[in-house]
PDB file of N, CA and C in Angstrom:
ATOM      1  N   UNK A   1     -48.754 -39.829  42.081  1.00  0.00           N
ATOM      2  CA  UNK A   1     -49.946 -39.363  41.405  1.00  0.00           C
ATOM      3  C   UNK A   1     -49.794 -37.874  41.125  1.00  0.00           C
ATOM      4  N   UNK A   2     -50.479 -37.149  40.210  1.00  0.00           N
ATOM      5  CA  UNK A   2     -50.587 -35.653  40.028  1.00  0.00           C
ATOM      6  C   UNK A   2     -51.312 -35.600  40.654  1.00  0.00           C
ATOM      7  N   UNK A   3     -51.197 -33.835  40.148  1.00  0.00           N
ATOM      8  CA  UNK A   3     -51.897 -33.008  41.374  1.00  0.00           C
ATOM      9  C   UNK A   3     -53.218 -33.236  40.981  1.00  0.00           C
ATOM     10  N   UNK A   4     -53.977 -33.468  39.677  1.00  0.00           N
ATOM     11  CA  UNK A   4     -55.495 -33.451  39.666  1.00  0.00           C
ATOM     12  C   UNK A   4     -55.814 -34.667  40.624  1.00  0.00           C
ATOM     13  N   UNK A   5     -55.213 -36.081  39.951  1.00  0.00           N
ATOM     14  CA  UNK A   5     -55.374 -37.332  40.765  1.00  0.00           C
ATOM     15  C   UNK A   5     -55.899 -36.905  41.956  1.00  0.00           C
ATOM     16  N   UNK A   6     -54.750 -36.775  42.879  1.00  0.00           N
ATOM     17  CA  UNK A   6     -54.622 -36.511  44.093  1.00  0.00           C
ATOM     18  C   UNK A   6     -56.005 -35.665  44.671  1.00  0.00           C
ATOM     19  N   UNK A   7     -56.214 -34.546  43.696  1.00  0.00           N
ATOM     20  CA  UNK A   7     -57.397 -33.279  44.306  1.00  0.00           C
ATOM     21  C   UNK A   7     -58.680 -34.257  44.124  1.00  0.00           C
ATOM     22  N   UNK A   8     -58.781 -35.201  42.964  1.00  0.00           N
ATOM     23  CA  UNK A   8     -59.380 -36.081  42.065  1.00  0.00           C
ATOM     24  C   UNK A   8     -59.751 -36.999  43.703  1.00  0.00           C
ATOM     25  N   UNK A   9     -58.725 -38.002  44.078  1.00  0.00           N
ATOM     26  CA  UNK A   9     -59.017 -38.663  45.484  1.00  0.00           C
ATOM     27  C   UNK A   9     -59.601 -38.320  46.327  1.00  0.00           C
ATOM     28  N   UNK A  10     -59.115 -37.213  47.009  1.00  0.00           N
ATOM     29  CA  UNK A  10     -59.727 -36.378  48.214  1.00  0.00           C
ATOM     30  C   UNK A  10     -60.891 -35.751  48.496  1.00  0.00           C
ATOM     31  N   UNK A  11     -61.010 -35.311  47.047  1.00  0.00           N
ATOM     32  CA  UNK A  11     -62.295 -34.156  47.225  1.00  0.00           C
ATOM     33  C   UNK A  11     -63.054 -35.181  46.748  1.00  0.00           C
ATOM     34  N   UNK A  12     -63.154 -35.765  45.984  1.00  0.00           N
ATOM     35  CA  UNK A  12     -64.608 -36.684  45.220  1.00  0.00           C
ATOM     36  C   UNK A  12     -64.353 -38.116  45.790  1.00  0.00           C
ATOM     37  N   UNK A  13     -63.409 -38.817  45.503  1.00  0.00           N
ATOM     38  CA  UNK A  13     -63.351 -40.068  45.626  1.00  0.00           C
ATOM     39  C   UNK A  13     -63.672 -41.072  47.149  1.00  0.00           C
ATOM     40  N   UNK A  14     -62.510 -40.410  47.971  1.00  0.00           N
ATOM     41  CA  UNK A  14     -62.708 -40.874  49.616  1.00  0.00           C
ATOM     42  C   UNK A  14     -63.568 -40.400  50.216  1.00  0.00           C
ATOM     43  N   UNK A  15     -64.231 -39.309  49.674  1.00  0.00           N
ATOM     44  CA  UNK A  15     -65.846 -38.499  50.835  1.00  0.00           C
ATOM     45  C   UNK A  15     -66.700 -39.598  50.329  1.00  0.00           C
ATOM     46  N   UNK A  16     -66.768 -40.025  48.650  1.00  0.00           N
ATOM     47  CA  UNK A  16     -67.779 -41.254  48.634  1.00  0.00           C
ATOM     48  C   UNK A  16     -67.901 -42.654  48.815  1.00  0.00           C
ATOM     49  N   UNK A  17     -66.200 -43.133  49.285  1.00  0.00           N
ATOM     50  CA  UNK A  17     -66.379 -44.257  49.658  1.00  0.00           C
ATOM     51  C   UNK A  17     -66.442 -43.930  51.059  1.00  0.00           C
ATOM     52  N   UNK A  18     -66.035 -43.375  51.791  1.00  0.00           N
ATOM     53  CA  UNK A  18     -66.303 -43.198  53.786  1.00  0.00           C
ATOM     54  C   UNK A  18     -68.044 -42.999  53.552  1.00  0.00           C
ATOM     55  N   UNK A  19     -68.754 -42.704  52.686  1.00  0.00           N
ATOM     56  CA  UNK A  19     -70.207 -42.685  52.877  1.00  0.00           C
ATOM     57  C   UNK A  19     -71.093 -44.056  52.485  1.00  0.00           C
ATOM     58  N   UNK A  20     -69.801 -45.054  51.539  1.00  0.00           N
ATOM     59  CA  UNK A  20     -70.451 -46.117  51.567  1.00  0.00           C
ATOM     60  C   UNK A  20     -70.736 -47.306  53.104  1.00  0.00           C
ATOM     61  N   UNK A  21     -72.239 -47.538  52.722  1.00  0.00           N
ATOM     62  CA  UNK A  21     -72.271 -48.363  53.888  1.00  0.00           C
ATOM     63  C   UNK A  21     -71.574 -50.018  54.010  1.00  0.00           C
ATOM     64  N   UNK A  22     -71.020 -50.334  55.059  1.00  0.00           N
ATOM     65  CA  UNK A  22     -70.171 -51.389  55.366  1.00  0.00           C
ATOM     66  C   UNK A  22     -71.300 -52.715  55.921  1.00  0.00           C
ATOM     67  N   UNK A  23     -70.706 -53.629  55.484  1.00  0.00           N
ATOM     68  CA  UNK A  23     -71.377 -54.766  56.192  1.00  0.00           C
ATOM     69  C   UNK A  23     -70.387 -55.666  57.476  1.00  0.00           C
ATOM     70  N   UNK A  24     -70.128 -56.307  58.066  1.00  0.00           N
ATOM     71  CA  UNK A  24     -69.649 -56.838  59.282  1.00  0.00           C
ATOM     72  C   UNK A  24     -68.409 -57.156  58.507  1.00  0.00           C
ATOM     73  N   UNK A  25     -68.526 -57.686  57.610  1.00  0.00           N
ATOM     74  CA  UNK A  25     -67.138 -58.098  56.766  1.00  0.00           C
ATOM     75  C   UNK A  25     -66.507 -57.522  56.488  1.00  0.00           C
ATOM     76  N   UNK A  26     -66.916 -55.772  55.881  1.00  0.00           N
ATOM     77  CA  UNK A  26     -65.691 -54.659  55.349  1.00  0.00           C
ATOM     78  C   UNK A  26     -65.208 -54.735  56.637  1.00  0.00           C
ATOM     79  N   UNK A  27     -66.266 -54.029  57.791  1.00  0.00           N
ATOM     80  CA  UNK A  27     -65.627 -53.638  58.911  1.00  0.00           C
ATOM     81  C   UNK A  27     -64.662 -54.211  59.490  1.00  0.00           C
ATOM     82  N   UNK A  28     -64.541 -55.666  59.642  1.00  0.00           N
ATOM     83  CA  UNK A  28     -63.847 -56.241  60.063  1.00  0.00           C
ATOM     84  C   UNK A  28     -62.606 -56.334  58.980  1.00  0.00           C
ATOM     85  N   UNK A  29     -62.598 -56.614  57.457  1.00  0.00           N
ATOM     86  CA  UNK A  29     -61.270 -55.949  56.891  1.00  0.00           C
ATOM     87  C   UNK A  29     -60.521 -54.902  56.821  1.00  0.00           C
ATOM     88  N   UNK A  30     -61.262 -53.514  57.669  1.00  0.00           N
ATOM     89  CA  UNK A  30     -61.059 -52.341  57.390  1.00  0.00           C
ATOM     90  C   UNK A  30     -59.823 -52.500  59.191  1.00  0.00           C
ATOM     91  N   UNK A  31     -60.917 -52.704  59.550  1.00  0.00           N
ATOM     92  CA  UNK A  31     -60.302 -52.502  61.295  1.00  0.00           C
ATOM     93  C   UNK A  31     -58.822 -53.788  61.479  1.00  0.00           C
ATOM     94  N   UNK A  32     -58.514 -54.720  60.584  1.00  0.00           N
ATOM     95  CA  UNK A  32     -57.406 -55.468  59.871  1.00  0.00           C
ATOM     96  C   UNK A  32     -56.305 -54.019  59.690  1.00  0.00           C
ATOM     97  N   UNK A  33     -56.621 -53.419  58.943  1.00  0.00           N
ATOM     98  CA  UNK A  33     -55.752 -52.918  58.023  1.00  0.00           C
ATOM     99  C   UNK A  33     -55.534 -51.589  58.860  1.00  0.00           C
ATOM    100  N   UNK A  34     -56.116 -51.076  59.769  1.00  0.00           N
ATOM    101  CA  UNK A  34     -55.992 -50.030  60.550  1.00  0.00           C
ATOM    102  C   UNK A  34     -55.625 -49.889  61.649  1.00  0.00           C
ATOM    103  N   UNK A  35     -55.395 -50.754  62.297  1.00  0.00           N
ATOM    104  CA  UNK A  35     -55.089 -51.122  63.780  1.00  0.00           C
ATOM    105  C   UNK A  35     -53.785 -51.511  63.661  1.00  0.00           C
ATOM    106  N   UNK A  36     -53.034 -52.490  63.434  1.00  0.00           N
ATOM    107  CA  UNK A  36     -52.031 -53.264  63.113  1.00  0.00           C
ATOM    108  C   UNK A  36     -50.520 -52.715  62.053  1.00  0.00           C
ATOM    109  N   UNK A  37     -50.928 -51.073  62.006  1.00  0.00           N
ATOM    110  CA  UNK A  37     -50.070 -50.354  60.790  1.00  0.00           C
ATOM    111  C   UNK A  37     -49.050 -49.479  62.035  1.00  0.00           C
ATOM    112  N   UNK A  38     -47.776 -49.717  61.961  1.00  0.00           N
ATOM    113  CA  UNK A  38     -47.029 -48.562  61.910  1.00  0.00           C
ATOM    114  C   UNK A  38     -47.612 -47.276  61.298  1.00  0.00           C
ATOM    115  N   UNK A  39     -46.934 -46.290  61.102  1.00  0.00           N
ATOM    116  CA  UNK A  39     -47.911 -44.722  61.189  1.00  0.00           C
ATOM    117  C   UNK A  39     -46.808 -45.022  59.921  1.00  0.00           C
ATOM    118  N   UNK A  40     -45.946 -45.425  59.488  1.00  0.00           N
ATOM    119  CA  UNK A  40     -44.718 -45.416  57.650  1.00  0.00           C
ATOM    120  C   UNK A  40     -45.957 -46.441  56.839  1.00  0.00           C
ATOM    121  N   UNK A  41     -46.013 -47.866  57.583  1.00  0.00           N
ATOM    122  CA  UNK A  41     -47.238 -48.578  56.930  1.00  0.00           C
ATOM    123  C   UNK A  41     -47.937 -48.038  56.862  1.00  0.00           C
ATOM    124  N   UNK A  42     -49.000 -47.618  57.525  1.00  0.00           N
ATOM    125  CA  UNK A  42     -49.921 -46.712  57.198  1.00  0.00           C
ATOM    126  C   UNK A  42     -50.437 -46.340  56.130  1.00  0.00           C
ATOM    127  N   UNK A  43     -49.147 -44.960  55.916  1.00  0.00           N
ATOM    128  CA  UNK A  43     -48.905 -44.060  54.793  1.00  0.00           C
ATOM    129  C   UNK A  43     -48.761 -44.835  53.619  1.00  0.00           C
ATOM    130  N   UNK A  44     -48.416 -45.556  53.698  1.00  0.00           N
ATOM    131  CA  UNK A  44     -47.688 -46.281  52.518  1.00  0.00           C
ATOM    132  C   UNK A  44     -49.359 -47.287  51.730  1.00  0.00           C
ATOM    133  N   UNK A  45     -50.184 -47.353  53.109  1.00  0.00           N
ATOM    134  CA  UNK A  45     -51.272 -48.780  52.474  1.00  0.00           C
ATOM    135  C   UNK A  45     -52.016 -47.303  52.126  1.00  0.00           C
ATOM    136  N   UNK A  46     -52.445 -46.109  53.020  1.00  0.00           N
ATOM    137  CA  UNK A  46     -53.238 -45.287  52.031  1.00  0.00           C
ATOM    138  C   UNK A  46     -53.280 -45.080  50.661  1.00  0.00           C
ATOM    139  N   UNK A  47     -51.580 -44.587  50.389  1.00  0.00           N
ATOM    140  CA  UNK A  47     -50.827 -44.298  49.399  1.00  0.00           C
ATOM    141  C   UNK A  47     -51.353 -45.655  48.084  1.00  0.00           C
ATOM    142  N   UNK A  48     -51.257 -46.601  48.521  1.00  0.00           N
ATOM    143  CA  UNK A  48     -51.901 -47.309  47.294  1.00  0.00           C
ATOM    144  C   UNK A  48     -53.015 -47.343  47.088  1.00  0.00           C
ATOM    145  N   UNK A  49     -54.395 -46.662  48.248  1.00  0.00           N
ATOM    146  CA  UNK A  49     -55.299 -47.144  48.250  1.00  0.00           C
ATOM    147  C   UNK A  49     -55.930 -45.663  46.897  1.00  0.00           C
ATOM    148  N   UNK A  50     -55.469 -44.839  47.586  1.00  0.00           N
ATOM    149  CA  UNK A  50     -55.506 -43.978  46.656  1.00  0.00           C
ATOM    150  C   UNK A  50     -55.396 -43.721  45.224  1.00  0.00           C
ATOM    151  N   UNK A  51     -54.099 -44.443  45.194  1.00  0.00           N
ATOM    152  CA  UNK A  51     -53.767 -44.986  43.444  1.00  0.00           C
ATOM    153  C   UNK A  51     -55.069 -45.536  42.925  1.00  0.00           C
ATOM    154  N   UNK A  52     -54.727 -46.680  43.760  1.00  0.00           N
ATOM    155  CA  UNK A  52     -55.518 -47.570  43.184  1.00  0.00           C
ATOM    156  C   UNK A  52     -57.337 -47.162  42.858  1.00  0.00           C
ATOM    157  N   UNK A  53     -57.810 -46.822  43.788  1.00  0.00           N
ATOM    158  CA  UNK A  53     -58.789 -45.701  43.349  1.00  0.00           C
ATOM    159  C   UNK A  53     -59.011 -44.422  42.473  1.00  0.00           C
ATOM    160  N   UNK A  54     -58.335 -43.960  42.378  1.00  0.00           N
ATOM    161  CA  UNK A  54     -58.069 -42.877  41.387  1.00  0.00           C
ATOM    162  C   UNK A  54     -57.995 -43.169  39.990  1.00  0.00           C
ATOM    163  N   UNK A  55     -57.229 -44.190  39.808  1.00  0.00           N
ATOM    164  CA  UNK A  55     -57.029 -45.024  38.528  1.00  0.00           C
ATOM    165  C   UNK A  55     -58.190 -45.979  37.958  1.00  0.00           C
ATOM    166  N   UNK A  56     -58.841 -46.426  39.027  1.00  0.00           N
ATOM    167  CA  UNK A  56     -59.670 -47.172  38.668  1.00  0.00           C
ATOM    168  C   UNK A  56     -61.318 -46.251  38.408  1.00  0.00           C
ATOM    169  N   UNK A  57     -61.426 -45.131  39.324  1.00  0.00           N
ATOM    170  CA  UNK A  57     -62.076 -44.008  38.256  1.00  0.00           C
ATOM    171  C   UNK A  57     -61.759 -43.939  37.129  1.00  0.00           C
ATOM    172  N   UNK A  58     -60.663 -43.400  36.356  1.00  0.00           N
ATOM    173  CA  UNK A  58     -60.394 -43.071  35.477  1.00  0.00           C
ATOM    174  C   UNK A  58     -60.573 -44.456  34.483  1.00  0.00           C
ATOM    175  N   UNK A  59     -60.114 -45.129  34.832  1.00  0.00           N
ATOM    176  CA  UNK A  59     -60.751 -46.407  33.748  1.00  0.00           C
ATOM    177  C   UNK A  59     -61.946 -46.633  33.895  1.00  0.00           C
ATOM    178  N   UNK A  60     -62.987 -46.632  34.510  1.00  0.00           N
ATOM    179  CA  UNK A  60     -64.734 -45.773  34.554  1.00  0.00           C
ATOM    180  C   UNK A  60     -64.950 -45.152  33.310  1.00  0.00           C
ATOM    181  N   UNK A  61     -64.250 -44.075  33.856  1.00  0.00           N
ATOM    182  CA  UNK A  61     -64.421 -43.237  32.557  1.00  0.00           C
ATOM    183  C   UNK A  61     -64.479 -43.586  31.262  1.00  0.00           C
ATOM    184  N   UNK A  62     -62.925 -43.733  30.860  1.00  0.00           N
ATOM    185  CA  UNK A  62     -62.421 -44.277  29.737  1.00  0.00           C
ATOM    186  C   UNK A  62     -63.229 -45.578  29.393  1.00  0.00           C
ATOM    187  N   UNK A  63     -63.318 -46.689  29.733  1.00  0.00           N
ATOM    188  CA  UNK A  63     -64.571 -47.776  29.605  1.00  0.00           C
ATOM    189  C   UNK A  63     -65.258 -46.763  29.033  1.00  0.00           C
ATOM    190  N   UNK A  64     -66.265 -46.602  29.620  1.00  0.00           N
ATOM    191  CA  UNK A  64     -67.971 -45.511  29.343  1.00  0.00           C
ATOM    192  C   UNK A  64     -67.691 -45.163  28.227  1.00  0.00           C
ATOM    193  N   UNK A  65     -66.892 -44.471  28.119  1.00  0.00           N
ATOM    194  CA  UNK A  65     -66.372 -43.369  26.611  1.00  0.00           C
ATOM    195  C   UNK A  65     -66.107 -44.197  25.533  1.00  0.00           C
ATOM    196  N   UNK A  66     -65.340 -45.372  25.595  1.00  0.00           N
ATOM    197  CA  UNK A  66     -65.397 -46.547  24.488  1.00  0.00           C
ATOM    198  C   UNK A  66     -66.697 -47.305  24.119  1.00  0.00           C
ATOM    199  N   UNK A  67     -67.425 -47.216  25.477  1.00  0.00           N
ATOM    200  CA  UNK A  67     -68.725 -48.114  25.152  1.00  0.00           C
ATOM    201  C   UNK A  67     -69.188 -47.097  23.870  1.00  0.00           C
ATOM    202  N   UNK A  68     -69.493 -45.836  25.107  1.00  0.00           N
ATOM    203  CA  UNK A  68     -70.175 -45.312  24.162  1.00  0.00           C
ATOM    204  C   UNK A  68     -70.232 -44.586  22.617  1.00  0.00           C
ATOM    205  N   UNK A  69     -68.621 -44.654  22.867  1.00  0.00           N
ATOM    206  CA  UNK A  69     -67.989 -44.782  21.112  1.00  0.00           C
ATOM    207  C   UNK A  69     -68.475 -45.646  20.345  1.00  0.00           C
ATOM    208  N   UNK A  70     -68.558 -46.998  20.950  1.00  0.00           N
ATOM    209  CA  UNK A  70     -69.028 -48.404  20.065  1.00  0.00           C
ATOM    210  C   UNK A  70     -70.574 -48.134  20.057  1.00  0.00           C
ATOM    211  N   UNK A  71     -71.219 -47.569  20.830  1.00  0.00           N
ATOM    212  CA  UNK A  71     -72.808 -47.346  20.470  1.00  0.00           C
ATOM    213  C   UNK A  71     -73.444 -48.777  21.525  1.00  0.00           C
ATOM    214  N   UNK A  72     -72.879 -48.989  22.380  1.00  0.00           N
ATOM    215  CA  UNK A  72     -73.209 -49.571  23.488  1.00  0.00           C
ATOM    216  C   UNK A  72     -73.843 -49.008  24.812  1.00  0.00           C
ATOM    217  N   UNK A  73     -73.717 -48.037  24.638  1.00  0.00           N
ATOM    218  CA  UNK A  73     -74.459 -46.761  25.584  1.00  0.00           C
ATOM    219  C   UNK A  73     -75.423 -46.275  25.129  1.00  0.00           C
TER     220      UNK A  73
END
């Protein structure tokens, strides 16, 4: 990822999903994926989680901006 991405993840993205509230089910997928990692796994499942978030902002965006190109907004 670049460097905005990346500043893009950290500063905005992961402060607002750690503030979303969980129901018994995240928790229990979350505590899956956190417990059971080598500290290389780990890195590596953040590392996509990040992508994958970052990117999927940005197609947010981009969506919105087409809607509202088409006059759907």
């Amino acid at each position: 990822m670049n460097e905005f991405l990346s500043f893009l993840y950290t500063d905005y993205i992961k402060p607002y999903l750690d503030r979303q509230p969980r129901d018994d089910g995240d928790t229990f997928r979350f505590s899956l994926c956190e417990g059971n990692q080598t500290q290389e796994t780990q890195r590596d499942v953040d590392a996509v989680v990040a992508f994958a978030a970052a990117h999927a902002f940005l197609l947010g965006v981009r969506t919105g901006a087409g809607l509202r190109q088409n006059g759907a907004l």
